[in-house]
PDB file of N, CA and C in Angstrom:
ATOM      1  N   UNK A   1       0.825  -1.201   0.000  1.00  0.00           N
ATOM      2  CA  UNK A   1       0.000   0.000   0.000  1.00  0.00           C
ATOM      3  C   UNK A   1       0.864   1.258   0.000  1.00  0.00           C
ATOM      4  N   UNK A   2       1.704   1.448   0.826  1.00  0.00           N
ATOM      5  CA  UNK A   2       2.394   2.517   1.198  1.00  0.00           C
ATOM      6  C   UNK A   2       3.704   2.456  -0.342  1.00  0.00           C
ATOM      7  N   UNK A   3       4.235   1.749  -0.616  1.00  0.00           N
ATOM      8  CA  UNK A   3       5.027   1.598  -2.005  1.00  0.00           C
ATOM      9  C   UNK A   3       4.207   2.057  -2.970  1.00  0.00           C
ATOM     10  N   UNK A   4       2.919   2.136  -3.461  1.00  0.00           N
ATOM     11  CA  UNK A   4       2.356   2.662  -4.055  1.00  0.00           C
ATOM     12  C   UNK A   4       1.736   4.334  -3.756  1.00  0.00           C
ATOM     13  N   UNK A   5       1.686   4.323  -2.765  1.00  0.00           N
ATOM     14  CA  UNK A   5       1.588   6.287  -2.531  1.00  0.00           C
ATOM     15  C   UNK A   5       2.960   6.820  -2.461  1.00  0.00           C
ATOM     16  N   UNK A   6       4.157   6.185  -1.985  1.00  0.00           N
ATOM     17  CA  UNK A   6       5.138   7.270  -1.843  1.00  0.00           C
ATOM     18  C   UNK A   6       6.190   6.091  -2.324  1.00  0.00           C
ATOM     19  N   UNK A   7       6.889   6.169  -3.264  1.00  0.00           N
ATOM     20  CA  UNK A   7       8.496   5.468  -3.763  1.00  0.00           C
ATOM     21  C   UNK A   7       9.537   6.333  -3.141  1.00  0.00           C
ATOM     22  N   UNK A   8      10.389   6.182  -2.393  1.00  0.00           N
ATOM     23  CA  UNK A   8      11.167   6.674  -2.121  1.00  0.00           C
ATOM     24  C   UNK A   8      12.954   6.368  -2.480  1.00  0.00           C
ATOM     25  N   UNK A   9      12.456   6.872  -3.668  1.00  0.00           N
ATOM     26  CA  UNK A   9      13.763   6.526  -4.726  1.00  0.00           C
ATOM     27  C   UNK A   9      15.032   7.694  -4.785  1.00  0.00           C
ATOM     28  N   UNK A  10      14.785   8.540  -3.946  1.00  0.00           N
ATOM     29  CA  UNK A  10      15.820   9.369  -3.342  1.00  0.00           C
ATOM     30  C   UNK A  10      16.939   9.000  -2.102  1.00  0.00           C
ATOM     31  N   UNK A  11      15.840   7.800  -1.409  1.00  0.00           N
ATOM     32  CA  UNK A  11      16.576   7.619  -0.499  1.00  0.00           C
ATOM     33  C   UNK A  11      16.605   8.849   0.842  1.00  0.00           C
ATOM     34  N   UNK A  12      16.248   9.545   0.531  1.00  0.00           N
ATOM     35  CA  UNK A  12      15.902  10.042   1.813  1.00  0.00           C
ATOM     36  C   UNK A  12      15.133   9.864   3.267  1.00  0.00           C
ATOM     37  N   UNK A  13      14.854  10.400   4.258  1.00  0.00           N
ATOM     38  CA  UNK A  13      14.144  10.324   5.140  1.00  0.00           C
ATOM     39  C   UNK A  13      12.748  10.339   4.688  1.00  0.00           C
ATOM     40  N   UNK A  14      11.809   9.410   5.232  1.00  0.00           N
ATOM     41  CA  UNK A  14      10.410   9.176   4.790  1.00  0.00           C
ATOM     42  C   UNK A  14       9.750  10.997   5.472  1.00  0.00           C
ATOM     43  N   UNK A  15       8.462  11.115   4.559  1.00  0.00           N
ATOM     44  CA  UNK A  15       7.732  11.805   5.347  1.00  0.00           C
ATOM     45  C   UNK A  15       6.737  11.487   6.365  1.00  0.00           C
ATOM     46  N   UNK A  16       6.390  12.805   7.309  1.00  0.00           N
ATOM     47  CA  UNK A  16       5.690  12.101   8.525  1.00  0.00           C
ATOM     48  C   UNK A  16       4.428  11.461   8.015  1.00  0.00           C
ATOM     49  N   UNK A  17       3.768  11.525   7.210  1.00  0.00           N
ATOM     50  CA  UNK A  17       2.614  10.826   6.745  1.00  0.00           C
ATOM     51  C   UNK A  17       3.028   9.235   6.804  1.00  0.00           C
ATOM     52  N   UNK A  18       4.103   9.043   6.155  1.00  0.00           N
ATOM     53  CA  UNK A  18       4.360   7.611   5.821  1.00  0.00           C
ATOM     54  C   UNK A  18       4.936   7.096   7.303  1.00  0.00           C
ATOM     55  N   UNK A  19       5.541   7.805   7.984  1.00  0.00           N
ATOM     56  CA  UNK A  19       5.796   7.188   9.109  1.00  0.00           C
ATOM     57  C   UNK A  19       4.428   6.850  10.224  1.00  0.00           C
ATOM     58  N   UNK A  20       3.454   7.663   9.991  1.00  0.00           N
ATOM     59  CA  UNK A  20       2.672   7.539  10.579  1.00  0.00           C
ATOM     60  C   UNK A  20       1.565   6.580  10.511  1.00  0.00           C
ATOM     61  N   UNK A  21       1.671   6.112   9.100  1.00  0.00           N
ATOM     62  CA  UNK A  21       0.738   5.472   8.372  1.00  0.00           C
ATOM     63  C   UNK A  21       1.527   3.833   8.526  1.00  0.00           C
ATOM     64  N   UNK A  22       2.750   4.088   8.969  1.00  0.00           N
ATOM     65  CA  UNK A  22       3.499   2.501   9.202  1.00  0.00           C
ATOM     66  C   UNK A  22       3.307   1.821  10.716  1.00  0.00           C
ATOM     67  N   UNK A  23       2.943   3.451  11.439  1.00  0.00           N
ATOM     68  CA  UNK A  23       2.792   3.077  12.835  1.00  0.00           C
ATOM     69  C   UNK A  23       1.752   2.955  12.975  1.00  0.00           C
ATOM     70  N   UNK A  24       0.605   3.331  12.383  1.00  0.00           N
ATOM     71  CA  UNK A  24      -0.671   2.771  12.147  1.00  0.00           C
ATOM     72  C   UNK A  24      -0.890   1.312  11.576  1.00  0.00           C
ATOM     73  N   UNK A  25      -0.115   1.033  11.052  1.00  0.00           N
ATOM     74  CA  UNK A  25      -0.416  -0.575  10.188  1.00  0.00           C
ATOM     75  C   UNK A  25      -0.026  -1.126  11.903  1.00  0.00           C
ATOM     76  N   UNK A  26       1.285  -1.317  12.353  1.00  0.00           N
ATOM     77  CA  UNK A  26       1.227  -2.213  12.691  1.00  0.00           C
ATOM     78  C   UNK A  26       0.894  -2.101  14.320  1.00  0.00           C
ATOM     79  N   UNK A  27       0.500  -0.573  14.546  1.00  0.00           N
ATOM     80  CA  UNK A  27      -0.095  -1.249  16.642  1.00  0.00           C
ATOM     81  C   UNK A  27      -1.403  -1.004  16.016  1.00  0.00           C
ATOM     82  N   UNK A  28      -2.437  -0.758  14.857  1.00  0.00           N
ATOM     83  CA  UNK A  28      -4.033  -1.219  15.268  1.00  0.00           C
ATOM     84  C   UNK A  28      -4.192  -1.920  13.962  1.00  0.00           C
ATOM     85  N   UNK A  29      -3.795  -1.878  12.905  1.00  0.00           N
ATOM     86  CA  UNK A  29      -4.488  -2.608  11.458  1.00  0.00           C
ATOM     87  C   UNK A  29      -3.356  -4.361  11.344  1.00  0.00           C
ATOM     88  N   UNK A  30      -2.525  -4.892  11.166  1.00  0.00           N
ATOM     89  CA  UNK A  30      -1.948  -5.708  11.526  1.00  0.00           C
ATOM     90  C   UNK A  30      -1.920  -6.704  13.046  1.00  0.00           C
ATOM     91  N   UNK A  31      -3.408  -6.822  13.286  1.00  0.00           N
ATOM     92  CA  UNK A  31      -3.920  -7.571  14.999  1.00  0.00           C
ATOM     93  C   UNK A  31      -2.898  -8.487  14.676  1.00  0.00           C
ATOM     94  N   UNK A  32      -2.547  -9.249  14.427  1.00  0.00           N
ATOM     95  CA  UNK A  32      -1.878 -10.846  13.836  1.00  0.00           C
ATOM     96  C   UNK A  32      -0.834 -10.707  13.752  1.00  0.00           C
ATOM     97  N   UNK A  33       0.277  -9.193  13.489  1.00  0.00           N
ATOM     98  CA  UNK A  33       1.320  -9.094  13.839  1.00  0.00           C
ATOM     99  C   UNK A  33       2.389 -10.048  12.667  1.00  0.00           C
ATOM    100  N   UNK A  34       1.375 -10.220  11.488  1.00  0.00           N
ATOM    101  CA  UNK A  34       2.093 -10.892  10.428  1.00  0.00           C
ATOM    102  C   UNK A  34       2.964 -10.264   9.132  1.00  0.00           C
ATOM    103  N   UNK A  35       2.484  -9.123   9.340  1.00  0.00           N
ATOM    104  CA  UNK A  35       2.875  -8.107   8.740  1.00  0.00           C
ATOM    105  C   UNK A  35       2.416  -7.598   7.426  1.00  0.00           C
ATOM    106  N   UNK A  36       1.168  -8.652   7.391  1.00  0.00           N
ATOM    107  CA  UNK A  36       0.059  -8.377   6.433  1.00  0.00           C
ATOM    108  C   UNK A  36      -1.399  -8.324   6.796  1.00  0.00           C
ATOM    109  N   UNK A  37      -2.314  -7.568   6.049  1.00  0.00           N
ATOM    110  CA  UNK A  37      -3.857  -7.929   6.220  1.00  0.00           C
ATOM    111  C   UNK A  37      -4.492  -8.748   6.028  1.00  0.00           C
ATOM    112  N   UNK A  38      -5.122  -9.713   7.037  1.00  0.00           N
ATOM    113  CA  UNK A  38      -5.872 -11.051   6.074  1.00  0.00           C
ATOM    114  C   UNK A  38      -7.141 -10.523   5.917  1.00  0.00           C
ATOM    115  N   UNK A  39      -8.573 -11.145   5.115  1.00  0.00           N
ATOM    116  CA  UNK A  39      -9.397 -10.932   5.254  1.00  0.00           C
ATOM    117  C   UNK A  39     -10.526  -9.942   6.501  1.00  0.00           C
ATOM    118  N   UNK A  40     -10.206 -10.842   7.635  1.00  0.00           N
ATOM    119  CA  UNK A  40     -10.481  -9.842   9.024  1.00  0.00           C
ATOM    120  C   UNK A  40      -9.835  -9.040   9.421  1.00  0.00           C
ATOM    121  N   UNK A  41      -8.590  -8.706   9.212  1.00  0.00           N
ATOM    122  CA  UNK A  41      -8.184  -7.579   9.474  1.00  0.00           C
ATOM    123  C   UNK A  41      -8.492  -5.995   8.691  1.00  0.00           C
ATOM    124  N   UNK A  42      -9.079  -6.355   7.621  1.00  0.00           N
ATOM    125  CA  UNK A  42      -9.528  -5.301   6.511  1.00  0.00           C
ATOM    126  C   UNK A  42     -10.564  -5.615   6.868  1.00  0.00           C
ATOM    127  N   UNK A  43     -11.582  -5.890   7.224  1.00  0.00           N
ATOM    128  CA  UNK A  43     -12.739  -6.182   7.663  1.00  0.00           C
ATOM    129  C   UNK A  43     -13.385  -4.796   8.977  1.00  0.00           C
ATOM    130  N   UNK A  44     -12.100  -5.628   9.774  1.00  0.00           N
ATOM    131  CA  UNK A  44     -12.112  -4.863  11.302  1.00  0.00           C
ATOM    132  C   UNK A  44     -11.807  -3.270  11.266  1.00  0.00           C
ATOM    133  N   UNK A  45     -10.841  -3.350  10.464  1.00  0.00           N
ATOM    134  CA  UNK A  45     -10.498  -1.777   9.571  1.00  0.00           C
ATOM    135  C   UNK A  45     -11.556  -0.675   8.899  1.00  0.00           C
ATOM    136  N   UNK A  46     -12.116  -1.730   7.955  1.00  0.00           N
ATOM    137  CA  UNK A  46     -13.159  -1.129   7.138  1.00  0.00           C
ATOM    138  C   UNK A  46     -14.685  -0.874   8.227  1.00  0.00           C
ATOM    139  N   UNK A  47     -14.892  -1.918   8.391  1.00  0.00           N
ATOM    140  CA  UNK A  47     -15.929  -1.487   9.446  1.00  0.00           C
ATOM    141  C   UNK A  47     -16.101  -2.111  10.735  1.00  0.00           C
ATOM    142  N   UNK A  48     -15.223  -1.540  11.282  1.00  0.00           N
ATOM    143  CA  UNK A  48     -15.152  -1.802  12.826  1.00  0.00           C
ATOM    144  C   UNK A  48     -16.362  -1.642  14.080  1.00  0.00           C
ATOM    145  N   UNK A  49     -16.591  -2.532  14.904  1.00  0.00           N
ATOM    146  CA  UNK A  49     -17.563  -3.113  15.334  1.00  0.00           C
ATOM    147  C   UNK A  49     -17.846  -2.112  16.426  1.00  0.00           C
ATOM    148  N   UNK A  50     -17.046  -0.961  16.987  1.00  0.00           N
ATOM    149  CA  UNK A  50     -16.964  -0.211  18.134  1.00  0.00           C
ATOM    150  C   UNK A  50     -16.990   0.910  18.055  1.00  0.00           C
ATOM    151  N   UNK A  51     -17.545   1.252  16.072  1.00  0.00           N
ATOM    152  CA  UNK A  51     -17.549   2.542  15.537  1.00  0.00           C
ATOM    153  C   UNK A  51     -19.129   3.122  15.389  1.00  0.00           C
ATOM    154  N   UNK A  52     -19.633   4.038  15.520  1.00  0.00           N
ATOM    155  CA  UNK A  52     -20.849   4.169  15.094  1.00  0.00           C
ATOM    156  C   UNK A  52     -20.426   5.519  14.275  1.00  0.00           C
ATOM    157  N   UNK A  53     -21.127   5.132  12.955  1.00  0.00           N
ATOM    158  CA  UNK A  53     -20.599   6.163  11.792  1.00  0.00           C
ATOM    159  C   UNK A  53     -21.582   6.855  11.795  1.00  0.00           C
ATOM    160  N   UNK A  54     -22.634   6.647  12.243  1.00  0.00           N
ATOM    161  CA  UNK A  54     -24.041   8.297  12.276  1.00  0.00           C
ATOM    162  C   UNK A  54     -23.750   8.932  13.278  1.00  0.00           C
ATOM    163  N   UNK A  55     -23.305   8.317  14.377  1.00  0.00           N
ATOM    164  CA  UNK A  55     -22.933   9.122  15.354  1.00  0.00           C
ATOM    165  C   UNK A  55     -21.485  10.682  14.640  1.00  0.00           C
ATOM    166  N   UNK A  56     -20.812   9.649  14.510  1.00  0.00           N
ATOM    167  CA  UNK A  56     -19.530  10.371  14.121  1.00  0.00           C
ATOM    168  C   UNK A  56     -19.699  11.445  12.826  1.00  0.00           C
ATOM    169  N   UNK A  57     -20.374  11.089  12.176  1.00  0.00           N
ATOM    170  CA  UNK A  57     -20.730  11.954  10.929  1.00  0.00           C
ATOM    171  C   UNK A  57     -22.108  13.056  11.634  1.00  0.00           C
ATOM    172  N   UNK A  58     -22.669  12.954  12.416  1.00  0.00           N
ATOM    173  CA  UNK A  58     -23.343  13.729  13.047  1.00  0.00           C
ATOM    174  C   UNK A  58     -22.427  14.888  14.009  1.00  0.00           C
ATOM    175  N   UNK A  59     -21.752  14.262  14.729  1.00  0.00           N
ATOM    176  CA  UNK A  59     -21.218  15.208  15.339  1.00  0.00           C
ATOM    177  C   UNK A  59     -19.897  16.091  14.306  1.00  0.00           C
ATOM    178  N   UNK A  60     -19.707  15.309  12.642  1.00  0.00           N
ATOM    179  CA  UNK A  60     -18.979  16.503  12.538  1.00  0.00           C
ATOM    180  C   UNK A  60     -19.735  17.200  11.955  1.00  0.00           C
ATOM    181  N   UNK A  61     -21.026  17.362  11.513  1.00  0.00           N
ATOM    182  CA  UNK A  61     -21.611  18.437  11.127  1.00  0.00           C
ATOM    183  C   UNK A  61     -21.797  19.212  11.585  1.00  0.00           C
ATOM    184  N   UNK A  62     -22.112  19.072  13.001  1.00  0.00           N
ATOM    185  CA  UNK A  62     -22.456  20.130  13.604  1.00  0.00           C
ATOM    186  C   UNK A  62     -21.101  20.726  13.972  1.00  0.00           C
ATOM    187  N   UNK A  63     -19.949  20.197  14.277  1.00  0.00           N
ATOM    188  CA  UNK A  63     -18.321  20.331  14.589  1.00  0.00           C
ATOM    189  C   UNK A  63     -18.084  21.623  13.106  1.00  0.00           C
ATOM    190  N   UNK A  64     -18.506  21.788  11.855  1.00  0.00           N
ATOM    191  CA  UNK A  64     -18.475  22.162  10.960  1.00  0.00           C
ATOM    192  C   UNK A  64     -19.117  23.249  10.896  1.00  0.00           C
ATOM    193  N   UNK A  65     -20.362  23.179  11.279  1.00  0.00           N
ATOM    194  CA  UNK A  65     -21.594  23.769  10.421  1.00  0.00           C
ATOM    195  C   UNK A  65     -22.019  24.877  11.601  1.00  0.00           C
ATOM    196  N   UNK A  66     -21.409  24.507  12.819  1.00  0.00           N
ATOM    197  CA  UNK A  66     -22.184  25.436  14.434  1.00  0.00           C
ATOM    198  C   UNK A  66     -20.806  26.129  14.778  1.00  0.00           C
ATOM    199  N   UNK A  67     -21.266  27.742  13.586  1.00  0.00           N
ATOM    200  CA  UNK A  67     -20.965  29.154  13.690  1.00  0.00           C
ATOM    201  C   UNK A  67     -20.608  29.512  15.567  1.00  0.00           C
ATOM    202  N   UNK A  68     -21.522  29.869  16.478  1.00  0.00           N
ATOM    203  CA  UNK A  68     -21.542  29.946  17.283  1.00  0.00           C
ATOM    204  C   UNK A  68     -20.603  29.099  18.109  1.00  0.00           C
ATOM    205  N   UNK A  69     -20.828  27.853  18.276  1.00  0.00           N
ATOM    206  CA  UNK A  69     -20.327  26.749  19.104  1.00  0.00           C
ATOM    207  C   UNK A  69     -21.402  26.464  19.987  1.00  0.00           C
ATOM    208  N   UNK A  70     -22.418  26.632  20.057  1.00  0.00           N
ATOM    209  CA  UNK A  70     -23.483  26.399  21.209  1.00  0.00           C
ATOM    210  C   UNK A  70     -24.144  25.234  20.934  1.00  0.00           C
ATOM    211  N   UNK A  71     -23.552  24.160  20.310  1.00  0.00           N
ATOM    212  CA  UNK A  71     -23.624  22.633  20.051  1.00  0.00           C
ATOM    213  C   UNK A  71     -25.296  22.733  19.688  1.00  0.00           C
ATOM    214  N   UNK A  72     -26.114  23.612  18.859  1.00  0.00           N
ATOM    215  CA  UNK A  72     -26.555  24.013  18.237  1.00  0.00           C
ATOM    216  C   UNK A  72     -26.849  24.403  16.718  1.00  0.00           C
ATOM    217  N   UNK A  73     -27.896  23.874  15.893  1.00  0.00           N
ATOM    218  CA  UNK A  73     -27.117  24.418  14.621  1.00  0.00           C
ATOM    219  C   UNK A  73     -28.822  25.337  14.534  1.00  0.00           C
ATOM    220  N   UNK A  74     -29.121  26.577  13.914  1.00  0.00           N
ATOM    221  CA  UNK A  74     -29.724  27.339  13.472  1.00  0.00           C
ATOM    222  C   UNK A  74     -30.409  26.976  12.214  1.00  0.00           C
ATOM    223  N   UNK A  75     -31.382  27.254  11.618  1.00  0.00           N
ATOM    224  CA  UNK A  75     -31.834  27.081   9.932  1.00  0.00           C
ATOM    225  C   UNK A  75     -30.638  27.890   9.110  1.00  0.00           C
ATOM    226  N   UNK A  76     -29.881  28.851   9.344  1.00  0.00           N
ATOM    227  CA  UNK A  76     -29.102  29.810   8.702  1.00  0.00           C
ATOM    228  C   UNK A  76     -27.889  28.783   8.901  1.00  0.00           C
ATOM    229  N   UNK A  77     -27.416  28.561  10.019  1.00  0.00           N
ATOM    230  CA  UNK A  77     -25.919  27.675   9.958  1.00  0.00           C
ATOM    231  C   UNK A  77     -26.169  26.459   8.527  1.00  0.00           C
ATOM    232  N   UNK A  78     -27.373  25.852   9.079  1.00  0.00           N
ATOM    233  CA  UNK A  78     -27.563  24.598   7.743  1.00  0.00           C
ATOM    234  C   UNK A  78     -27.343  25.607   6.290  1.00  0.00           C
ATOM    235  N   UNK A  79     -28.524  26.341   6.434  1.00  0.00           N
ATOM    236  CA  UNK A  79     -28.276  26.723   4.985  1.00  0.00           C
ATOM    237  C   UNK A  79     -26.870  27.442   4.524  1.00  0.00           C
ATOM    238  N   UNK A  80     -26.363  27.745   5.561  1.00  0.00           N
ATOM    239  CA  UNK A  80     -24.725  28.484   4.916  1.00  0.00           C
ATOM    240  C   UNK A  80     -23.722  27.430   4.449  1.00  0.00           C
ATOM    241  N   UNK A  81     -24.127  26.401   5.541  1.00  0.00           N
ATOM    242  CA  UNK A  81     -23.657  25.127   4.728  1.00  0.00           C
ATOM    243  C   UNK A  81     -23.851  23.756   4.273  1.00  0.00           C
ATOM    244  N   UNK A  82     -25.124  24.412   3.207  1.00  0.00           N
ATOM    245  CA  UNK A  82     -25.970  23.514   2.350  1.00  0.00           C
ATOM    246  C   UNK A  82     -24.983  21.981   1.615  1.00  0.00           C
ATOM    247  N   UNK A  83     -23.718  22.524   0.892  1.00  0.00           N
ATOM    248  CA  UNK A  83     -22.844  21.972   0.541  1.00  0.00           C
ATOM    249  C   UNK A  83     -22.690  20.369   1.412  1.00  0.00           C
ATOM    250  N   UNK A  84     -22.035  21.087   2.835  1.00  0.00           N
ATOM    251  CA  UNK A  84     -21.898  20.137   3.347  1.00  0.00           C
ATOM    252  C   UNK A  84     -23.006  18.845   3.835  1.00  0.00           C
ATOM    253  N   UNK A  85     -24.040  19.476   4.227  1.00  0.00           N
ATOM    254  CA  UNK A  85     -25.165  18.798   4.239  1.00  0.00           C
ATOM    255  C   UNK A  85     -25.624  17.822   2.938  1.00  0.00           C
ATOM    256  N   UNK A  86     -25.501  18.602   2.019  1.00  0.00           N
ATOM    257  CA  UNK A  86     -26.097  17.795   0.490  1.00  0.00           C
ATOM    258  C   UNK A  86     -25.278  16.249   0.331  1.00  0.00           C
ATOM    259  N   UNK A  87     -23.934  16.784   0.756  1.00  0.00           N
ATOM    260  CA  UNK A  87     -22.776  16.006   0.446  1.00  0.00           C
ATOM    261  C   UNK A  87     -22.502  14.530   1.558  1.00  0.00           C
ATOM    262  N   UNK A  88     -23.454  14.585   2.908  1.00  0.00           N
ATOM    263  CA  UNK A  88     -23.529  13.670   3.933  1.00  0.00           C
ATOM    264  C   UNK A  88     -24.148  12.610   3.977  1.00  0.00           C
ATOM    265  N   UNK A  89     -23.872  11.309   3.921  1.00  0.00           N
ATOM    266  CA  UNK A  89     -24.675  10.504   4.009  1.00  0.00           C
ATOM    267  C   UNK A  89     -25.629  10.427   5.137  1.00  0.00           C
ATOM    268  N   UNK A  90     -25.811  11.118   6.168  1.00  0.00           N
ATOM    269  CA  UNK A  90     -26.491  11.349   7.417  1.00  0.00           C
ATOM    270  C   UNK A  90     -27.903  12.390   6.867  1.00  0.00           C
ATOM    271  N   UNK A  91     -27.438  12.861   6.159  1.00  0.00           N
ATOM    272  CA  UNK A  91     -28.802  13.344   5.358  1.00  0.00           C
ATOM    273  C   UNK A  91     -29.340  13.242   3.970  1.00  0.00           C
ATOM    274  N   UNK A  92     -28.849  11.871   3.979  1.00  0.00           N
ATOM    275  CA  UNK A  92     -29.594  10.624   2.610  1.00  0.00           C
ATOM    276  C   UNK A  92     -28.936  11.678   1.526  1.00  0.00           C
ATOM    277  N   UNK A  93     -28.021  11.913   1.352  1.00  0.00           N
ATOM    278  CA  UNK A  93     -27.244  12.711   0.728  1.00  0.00           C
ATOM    279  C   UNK A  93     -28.083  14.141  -0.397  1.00  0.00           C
ATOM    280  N   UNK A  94     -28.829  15.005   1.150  1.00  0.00           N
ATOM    281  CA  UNK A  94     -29.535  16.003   0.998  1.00  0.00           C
ATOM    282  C   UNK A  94     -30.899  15.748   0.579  1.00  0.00           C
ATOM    283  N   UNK A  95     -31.392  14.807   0.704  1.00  0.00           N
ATOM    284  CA  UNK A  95     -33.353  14.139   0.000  1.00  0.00           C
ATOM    285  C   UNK A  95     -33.628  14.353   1.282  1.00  0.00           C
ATOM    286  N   UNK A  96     -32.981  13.934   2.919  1.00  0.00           N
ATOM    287  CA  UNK A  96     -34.394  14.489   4.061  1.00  0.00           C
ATOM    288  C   UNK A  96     -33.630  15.792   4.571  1.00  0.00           C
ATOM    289  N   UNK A  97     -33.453  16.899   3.514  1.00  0.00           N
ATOM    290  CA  UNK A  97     -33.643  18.543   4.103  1.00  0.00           C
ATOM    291  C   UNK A  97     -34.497  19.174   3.084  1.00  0.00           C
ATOM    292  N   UNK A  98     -35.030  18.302   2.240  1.00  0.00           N
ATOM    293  CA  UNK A  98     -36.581  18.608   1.554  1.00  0.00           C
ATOM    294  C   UNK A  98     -37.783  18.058   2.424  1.00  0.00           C
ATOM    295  N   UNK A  99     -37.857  17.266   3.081  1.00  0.00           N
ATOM    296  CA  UNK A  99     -38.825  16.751   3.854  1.00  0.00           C
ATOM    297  C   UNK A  99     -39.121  17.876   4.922  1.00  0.00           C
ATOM    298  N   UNK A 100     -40.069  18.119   5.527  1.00  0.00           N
ATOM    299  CA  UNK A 100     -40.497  19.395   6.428  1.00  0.00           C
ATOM    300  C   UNK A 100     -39.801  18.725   8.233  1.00  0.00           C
ATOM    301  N   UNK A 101     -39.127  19.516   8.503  1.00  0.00           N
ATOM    302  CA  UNK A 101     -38.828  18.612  10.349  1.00  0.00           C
ATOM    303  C   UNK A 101     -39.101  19.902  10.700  1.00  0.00           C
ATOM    304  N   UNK A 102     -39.844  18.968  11.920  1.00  0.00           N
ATOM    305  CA  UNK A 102     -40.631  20.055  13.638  1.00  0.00           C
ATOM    306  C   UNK A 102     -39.205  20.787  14.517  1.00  0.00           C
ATOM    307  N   UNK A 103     -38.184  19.835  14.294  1.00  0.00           N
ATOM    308  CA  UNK A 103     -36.870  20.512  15.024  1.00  0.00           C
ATOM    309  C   UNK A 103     -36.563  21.805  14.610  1.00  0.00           C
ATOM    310  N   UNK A 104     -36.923  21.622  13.418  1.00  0.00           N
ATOM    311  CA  UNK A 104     -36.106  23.256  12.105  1.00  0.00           C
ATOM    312  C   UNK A 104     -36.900  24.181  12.590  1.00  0.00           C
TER     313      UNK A 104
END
C-alpha cells in the first residue's frame, strides 16, 4: 500500500505521513502481527464493530456547520452550509432537508 503512494527513490528520510501510516499498520491494522492484512483484518479496519458512523458523521456536522459553538445548529448555519449537508450521508445525501422537520 504505502510503495504505491510514496516510492522513495531518493533515499531520503520518509515523510511524517508515511511514518505515521506505518505506525498505524502495525499497533491497530496488523492484529496478527504478520505483517500483512488477512481478510479480518480489513474487515475490522473497514468497518469496525466499536464505531458508530451516524454518530460520528453527526457530530462533525455540527463540529463544521455550528458558527456559534453552542452545540446548536440554526436554519441559517444549515443553509450556509448547504454543501456540506447535500454532500452527507447522514442526510440521505440532501433528500431528508426537503422533507419538512418540527426541530427546524
Amino acid at each position: 500500500f504505502l510503495a504505491d503512494m510514496f516510492a522513495n527513490e531518493e533515499g531520503g528520510p520518509e515523510p511524517d505521513w508515511v511514518i505515521t501510516e506505518r505506525e498505524q499498520f502495525s499497533d491497530f491494522r496488523d492484529l496478527n502481527k504478520d505483517g500483512k492484512m488477512d481478510k479480518d483484518e480489513i474487515q475490522h479496519w473497514i468497518l469496525p464493530q466499536d464505531y458508530d458512523h451516524a454518530l460520528a458523521e453527526a457530530r462533525h456536522l455540527v463540529y463544521e456547520s455550528d458558527v456559534d459553538k453552542d452545540q446548536k445548529l440554526t436554519k441559517e448555519e444549515i443553509l450556509d452550509n448547504w454543501n456540506m449537508f447535500v454532500g452527507s450521508q447522514a442526510t440521505n445525501y440532501g433528500e431528508d432537508l426537503t422533507r419538512n422537520h418540527d426541530e427546524l
